[in-house]
PDB file of N, CA and C in Angstrom:
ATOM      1  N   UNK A   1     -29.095   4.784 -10.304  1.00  0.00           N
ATOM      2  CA  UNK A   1     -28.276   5.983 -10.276  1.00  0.00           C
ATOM      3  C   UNK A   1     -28.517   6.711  -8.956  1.00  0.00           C
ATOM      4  N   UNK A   2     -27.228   7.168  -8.338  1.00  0.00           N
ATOM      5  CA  UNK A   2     -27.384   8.028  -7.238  1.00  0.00           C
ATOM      6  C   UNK A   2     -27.424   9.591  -7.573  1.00  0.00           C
ATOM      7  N   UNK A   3     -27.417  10.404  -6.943  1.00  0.00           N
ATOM      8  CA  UNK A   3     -27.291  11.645  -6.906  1.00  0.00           C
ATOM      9  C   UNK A   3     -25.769  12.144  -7.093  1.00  0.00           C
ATOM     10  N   UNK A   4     -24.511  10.742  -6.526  1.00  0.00           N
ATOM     11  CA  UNK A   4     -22.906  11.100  -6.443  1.00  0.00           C
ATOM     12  C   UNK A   4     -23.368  10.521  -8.161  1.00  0.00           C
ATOM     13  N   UNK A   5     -23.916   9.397  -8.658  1.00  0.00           N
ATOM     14  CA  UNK A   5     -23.601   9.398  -9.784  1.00  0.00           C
ATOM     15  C   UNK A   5     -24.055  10.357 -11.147  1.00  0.00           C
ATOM     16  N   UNK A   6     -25.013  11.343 -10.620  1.00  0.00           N
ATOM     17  CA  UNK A   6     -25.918  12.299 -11.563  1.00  0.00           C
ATOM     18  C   UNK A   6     -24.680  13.427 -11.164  1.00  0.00           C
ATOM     19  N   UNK A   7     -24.144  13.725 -10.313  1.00  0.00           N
ATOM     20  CA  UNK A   7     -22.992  14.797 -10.262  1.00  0.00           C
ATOM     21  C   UNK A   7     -21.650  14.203 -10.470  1.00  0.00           C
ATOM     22  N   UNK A   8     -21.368  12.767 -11.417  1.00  0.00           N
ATOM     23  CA  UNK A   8     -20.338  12.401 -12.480  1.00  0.00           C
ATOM     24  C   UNK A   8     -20.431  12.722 -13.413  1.00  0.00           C
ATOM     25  N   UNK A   9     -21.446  13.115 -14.075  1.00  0.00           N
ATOM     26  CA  UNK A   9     -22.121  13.074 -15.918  1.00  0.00           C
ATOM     27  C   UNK A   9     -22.073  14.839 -15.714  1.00  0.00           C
ATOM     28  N   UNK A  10     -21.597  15.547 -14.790  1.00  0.00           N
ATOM     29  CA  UNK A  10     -21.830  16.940 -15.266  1.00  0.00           C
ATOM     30  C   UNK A  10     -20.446  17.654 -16.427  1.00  0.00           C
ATOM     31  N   UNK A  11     -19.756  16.837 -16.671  1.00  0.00           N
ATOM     32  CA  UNK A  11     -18.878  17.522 -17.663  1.00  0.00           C
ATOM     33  C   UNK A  11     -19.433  16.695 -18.887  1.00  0.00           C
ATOM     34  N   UNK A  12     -20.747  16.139 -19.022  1.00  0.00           N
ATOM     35  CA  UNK A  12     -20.873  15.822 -20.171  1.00  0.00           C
ATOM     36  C   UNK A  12     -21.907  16.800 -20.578  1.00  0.00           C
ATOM     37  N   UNK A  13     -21.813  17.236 -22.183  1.00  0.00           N
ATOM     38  CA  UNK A  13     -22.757  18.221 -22.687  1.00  0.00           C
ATOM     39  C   UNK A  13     -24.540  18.335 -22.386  1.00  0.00           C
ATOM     40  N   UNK A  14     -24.637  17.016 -21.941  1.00  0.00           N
ATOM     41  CA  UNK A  14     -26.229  16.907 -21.729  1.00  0.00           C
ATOM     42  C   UNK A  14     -26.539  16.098 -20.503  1.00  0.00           C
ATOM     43  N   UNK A  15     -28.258  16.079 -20.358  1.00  0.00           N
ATOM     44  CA  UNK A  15     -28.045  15.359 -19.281  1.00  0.00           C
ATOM     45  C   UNK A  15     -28.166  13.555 -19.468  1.00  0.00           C
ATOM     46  N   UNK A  16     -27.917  12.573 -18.886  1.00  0.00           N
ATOM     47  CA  UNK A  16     -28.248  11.366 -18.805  1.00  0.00           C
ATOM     48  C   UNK A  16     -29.403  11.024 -19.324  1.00  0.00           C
ATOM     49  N   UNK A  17     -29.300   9.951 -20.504  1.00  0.00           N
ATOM     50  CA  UNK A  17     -30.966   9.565 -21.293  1.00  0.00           C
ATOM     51  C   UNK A  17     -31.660   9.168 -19.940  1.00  0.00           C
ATOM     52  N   UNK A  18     -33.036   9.071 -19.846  1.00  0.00           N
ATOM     53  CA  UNK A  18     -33.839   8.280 -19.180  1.00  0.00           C
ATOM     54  C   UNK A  18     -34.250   9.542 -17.363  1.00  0.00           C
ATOM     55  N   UNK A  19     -33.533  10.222 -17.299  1.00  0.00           N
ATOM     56  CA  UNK A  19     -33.570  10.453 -15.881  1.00  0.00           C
ATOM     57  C   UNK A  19     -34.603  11.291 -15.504  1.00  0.00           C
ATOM     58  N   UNK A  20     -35.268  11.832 -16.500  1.00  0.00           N
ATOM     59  CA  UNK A  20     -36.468  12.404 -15.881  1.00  0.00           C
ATOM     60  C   UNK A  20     -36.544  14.197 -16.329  1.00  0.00           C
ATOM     61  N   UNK A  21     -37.614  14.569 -16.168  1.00  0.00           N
ATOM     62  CA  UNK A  21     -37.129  16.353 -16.495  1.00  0.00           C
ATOM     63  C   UNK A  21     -37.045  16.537 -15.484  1.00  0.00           C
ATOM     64  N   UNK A  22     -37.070  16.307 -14.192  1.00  0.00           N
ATOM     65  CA  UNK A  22     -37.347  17.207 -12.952  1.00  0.00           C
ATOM     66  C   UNK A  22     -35.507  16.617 -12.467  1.00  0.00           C
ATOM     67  N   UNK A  23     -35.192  15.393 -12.870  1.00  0.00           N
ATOM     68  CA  UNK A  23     -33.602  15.229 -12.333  1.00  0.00           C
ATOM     69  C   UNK A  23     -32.809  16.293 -13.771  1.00  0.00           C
ATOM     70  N   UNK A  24     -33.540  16.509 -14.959  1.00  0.00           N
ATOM     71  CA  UNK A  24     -32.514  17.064 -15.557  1.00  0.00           C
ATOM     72  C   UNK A  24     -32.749  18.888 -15.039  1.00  0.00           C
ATOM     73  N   UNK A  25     -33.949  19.433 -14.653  1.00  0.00           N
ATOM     74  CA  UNK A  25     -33.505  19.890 -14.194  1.00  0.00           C
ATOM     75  C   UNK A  25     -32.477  20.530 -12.975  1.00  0.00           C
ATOM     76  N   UNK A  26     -32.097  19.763 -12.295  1.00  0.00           N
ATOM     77  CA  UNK A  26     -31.221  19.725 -11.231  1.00  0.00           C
ATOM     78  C   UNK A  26     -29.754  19.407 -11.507  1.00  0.00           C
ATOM     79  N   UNK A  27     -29.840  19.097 -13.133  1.00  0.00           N
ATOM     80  CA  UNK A  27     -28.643  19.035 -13.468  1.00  0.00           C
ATOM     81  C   UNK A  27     -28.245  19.870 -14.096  1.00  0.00           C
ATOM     82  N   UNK A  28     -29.157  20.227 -14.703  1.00  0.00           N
ATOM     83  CA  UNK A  28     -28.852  22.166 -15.234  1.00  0.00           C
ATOM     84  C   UNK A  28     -28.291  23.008 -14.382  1.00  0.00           C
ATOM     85  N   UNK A  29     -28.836  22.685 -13.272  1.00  0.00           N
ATOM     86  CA  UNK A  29     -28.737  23.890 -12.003  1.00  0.00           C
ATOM     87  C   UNK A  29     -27.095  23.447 -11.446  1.00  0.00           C
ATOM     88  N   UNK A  30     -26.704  22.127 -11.609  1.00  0.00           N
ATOM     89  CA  UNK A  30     -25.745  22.262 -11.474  1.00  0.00           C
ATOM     90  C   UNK A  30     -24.918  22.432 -12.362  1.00  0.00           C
ATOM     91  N   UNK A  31     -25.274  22.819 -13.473  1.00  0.00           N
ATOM     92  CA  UNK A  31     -23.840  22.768 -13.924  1.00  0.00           C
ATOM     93  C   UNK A  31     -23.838  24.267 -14.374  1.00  0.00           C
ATOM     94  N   UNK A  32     -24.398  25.276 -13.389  1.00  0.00           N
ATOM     95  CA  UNK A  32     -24.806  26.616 -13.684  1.00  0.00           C
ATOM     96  C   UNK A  32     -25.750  27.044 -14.706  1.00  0.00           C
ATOM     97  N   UNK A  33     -26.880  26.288 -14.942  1.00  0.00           N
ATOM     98  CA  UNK A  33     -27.866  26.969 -15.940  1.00  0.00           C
ATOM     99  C   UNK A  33     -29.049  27.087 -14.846  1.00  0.00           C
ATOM    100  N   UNK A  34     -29.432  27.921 -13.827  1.00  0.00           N
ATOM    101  CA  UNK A  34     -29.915  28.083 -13.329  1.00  0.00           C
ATOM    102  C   UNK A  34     -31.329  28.671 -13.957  1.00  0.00           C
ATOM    103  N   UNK A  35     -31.404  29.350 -15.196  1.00  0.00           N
ATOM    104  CA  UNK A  35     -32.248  29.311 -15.697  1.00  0.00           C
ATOM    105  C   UNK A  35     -33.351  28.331 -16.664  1.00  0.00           C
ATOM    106  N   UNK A  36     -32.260  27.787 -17.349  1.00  0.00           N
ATOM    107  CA  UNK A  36     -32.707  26.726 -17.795  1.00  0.00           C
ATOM    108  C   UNK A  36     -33.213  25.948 -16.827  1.00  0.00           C
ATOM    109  N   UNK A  37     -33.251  25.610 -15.614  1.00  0.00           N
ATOM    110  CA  UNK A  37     -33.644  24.199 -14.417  1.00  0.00           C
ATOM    111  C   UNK A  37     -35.216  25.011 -14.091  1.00  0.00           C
ATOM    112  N   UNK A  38     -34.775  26.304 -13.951  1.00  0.00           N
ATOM    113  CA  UNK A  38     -36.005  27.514 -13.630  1.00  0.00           C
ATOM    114  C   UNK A  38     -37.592  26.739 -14.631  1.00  0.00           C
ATOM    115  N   UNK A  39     -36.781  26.894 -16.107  1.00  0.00           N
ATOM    116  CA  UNK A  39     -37.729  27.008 -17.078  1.00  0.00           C
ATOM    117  C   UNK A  39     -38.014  25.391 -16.795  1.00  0.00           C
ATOM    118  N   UNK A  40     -37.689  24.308 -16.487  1.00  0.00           N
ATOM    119  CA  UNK A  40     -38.251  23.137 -16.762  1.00  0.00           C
ATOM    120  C   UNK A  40     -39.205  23.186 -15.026  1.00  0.00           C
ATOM    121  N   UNK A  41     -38.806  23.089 -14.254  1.00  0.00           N
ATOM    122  CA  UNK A  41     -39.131  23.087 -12.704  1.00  0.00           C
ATOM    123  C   UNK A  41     -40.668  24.242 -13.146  1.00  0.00           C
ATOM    124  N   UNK A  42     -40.821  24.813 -13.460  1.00  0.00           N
ATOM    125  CA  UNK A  42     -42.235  25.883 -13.401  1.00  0.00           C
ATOM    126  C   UNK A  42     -43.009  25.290 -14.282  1.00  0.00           C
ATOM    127  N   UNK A  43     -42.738  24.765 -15.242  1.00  0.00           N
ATOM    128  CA  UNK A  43     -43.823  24.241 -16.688  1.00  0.00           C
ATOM    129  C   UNK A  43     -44.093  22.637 -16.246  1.00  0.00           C
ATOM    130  N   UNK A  44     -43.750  22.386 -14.950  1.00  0.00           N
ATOM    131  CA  UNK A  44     -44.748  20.590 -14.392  1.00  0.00           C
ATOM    132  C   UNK A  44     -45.245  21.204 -13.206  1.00  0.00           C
ATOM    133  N   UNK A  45     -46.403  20.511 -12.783  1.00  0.00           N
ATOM    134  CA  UNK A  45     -46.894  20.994 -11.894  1.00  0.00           C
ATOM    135  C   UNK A  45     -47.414  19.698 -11.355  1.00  0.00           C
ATOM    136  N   UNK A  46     -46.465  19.542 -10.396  1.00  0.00           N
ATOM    137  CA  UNK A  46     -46.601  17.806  -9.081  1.00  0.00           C
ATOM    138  C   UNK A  46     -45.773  18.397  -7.989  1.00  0.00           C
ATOM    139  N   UNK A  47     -45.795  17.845  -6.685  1.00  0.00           N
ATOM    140  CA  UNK A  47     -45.189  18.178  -5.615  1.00  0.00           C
ATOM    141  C   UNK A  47     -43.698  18.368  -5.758  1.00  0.00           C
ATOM    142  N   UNK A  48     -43.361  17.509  -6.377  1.00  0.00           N
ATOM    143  CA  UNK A  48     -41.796  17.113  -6.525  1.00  0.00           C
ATOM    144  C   UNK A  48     -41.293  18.201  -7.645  1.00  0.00           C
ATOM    145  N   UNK A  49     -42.090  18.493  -8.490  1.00  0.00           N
ATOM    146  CA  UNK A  49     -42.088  19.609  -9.347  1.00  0.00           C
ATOM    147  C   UNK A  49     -41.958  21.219  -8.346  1.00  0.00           C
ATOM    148  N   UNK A  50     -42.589  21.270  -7.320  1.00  0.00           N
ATOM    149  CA  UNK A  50     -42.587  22.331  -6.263  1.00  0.00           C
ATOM    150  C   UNK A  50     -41.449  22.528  -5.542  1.00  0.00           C
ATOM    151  N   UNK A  51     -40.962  20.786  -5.079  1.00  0.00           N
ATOM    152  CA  UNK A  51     -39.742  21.047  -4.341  1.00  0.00           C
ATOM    153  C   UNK A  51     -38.867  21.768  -5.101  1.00  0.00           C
ATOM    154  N   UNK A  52     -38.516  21.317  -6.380  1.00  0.00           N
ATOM    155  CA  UNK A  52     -37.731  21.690  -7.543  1.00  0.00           C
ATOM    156  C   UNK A  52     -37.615  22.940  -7.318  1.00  0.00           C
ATOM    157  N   UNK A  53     -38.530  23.511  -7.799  1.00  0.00           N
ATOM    158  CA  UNK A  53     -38.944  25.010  -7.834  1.00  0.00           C
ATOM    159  C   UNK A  53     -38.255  25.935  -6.230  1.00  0.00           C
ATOM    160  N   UNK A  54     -38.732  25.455  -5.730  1.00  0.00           N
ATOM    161  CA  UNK A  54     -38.557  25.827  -3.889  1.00  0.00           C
ATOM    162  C   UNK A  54     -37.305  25.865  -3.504  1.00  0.00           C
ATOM    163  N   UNK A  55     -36.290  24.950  -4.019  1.00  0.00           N
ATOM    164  CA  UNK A  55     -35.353  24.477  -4.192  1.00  0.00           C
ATOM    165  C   UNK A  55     -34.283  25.814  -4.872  1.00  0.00           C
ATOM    166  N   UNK A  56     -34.490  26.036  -5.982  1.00  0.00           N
ATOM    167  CA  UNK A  56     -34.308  26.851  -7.051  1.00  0.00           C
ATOM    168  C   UNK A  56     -34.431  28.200  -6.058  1.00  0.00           C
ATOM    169  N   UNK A  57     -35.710  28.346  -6.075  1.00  0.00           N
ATOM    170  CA  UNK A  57     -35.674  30.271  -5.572  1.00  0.00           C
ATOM    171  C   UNK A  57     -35.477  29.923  -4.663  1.00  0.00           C
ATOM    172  N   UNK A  58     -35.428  29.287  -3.248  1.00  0.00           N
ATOM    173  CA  UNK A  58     -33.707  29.525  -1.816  1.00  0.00           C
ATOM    174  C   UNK A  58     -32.701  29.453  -2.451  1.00  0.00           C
ATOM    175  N   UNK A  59     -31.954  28.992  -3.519  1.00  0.00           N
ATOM    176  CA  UNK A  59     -30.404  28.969  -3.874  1.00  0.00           C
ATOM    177  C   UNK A  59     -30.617  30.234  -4.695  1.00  0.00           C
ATOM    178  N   UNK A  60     -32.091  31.180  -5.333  1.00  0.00           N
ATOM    179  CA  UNK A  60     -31.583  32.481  -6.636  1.00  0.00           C
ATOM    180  C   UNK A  60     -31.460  33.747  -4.631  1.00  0.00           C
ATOM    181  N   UNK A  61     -32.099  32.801  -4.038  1.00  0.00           N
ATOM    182  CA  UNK A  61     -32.054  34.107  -2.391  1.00  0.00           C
ATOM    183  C   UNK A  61     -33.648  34.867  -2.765  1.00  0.00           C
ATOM    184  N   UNK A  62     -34.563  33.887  -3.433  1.00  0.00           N
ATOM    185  CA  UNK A  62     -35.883  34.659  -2.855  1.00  0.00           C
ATOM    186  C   UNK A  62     -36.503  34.087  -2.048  1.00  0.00           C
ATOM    187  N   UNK A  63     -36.065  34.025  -0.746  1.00  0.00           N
ATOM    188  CA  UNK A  63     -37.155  33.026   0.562  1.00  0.00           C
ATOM    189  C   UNK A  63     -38.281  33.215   0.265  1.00  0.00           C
ATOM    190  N   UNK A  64     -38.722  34.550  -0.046  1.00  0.00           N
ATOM    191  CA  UNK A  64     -40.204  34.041  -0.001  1.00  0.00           C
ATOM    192  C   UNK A  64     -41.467  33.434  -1.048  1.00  0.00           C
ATOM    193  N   UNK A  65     -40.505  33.804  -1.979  1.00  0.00           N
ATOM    194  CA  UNK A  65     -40.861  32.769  -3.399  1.00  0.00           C
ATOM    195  C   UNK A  65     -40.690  31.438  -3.314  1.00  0.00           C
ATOM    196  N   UNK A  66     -39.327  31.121  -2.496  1.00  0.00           N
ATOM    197  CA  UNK A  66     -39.015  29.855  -2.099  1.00  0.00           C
ATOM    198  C   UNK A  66     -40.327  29.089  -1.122  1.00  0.00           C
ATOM    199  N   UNK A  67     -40.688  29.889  -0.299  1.00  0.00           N
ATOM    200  CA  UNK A  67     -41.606  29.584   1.219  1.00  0.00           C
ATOM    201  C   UNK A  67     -43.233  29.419   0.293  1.00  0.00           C
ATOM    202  N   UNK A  68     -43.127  29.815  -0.472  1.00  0.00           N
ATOM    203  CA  UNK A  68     -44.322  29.631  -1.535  1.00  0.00           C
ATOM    204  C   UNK A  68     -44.164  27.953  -2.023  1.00  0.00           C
ATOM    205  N   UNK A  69     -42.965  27.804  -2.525  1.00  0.00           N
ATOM    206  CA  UNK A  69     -43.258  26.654  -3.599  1.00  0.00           C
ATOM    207  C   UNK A  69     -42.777  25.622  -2.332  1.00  0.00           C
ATOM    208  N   UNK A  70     -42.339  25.727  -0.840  1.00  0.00           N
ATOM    209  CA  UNK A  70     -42.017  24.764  -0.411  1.00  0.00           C
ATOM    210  C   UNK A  70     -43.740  24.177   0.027  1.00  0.00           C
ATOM    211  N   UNK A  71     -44.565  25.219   0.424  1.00  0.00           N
ATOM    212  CA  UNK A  71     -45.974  24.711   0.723  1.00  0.00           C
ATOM    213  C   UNK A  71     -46.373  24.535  -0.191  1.00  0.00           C
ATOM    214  N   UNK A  72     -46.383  24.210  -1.500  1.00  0.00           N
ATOM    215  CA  UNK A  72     -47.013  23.359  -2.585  1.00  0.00           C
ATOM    216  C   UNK A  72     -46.258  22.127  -2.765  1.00  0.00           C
ATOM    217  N   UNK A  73     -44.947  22.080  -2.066  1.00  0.00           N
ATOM    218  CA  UNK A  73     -44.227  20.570  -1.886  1.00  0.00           C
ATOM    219  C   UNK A  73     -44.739  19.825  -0.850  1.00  0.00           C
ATOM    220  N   UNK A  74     -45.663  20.807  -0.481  1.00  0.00           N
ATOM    221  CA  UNK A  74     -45.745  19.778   1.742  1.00  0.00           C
ATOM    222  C   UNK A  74     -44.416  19.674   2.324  1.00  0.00           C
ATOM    223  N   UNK A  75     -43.302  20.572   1.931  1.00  0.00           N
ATOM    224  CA  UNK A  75     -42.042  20.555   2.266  1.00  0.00           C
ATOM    225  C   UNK A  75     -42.085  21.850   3.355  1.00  0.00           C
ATOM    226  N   UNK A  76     -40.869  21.502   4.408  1.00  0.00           N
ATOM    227  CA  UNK A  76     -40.826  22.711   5.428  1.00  0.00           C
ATOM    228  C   UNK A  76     -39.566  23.223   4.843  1.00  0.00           C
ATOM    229  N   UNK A  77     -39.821  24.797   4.294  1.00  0.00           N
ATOM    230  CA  UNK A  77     -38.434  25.731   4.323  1.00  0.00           C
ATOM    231  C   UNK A  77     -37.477  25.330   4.836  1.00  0.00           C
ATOM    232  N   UNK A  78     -36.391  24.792   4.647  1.00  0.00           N
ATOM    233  CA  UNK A  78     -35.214  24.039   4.941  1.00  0.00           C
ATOM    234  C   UNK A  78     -33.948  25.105   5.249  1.00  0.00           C
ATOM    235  N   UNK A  79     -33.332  24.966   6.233  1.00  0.00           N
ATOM    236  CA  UNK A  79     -32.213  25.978   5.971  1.00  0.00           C
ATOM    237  C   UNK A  79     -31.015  25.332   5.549  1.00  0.00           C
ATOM    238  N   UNK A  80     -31.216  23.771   5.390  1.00  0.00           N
ATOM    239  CA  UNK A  80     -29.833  22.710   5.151  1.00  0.00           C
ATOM    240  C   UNK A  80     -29.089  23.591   4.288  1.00  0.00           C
ATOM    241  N   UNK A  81     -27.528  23.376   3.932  1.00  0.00           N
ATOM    242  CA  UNK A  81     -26.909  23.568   2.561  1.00  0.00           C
ATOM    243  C   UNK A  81     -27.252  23.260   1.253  1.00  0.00           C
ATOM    244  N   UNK A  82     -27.520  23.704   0.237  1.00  0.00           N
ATOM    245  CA  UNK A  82     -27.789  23.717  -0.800  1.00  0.00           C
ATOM    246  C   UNK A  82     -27.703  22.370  -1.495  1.00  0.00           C
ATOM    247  N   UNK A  83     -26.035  22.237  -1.406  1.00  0.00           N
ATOM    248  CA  UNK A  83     -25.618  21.200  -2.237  1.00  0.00           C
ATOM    249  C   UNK A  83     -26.597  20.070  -1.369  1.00  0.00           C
ATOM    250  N   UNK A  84     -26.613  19.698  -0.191  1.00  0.00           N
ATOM    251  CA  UNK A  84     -27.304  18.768   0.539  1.00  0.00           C
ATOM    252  C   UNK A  84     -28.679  18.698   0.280  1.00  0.00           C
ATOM    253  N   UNK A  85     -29.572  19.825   0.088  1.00  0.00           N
ATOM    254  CA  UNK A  85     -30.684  19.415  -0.398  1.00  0.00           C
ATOM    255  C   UNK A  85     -31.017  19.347  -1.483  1.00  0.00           C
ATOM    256  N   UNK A  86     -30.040  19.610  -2.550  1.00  0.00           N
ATOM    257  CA  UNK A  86     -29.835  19.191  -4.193  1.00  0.00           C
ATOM    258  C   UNK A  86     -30.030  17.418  -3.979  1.00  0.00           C
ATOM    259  N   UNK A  87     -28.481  17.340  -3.343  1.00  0.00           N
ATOM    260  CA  UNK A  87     -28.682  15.741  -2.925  1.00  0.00           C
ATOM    261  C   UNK A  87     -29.712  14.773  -2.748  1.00  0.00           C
ATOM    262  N   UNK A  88     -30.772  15.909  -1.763  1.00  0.00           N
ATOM    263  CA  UNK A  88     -31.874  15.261  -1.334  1.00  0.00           C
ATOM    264  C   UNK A  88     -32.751  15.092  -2.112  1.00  0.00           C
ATOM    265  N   UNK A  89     -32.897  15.913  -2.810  1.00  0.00           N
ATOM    266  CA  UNK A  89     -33.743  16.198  -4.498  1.00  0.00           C
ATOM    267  C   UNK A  89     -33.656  14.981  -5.341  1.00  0.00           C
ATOM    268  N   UNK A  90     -32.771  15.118  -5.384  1.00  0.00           N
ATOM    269  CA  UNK A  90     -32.227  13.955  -6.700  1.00  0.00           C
ATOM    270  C   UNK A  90     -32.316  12.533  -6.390  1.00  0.00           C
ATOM    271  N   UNK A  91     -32.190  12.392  -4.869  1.00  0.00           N
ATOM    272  CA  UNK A  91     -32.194  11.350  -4.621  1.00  0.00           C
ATOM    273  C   UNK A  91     -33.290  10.752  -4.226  1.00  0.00           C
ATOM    274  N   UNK A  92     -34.537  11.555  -3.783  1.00  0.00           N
ATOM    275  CA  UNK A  92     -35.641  10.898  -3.874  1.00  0.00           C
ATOM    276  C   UNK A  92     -36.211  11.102  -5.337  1.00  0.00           C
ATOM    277  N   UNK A  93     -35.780  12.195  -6.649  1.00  0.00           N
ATOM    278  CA  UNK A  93     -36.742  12.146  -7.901  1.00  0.00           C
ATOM    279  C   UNK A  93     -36.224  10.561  -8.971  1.00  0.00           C
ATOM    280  N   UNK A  94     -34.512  10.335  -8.218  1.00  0.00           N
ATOM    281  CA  UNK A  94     -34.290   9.397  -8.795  1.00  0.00           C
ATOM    282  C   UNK A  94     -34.710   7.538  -7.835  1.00  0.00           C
ATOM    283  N   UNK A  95     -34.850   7.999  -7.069  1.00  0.00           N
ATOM    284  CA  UNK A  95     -35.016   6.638  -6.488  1.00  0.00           C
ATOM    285  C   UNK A  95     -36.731   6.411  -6.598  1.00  0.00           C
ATOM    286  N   UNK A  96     -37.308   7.000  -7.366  1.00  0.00           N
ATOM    287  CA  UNK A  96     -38.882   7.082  -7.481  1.00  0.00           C
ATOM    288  C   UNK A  96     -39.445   6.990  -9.124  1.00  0.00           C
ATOM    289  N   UNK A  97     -38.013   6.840  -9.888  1.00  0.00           N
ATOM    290  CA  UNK A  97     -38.319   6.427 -11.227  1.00  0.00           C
ATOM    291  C   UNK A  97     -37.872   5.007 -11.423  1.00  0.00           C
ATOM    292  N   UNK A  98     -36.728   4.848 -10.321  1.00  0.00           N
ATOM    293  CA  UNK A  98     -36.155   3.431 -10.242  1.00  0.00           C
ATOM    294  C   UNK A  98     -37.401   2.106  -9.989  1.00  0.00           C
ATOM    295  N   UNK A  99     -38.314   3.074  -8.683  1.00  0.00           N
ATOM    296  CA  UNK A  99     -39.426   2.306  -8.382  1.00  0.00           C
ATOM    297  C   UNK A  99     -40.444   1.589  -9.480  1.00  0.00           C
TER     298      UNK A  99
END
């Protein structure tokens, strides 16, 4: 599964069996439950769990909540577009379960 194919399944009520909590949260977030992605992204605690998070507060507009969880990703504050580093998200949490 790609990231174009995890943003096909968003008019379905749930997310895709198998994909992970950290890809379902990102699918929450897209399909506007920004809270709900909130509540799964804070309750794991792994890097990729941080990006999540980091991810999340730059798109709610708290940089510096964001600038917090990007240094628990080893990630640099990104100014890319959103949707693009959603992309980027997904596509390394999914190409790392594929592994």
């Amino acid at each position: 599964m790609t990231a174009q194919d995890l943003r096909a399944t968003l008019a379905a009520p749930k997310p895709p069996d198998g994909v992970g909590l950290l890809v379902e949260a990102l699918w929450w977030d897209a399909k506007g439950d920004w809270s709900r992605a909130h509540e799964i992204a804070q309750d794991i605690s792994s890097p990729e769990a941080s990006w999540v998070h980091a991810y999340l507060h730059r798109k709610e507009g708290d940089a510096s909540n964001a600038g917090y969880w990007y240094s628990r990703a080893k990630k640099s504050h990104t100014q890319q577009k959103l949707e693009t580093e959603w992309d980027d998200i997904a596509e390394a949490l999914l190409a790392a379960r594929a592994s």
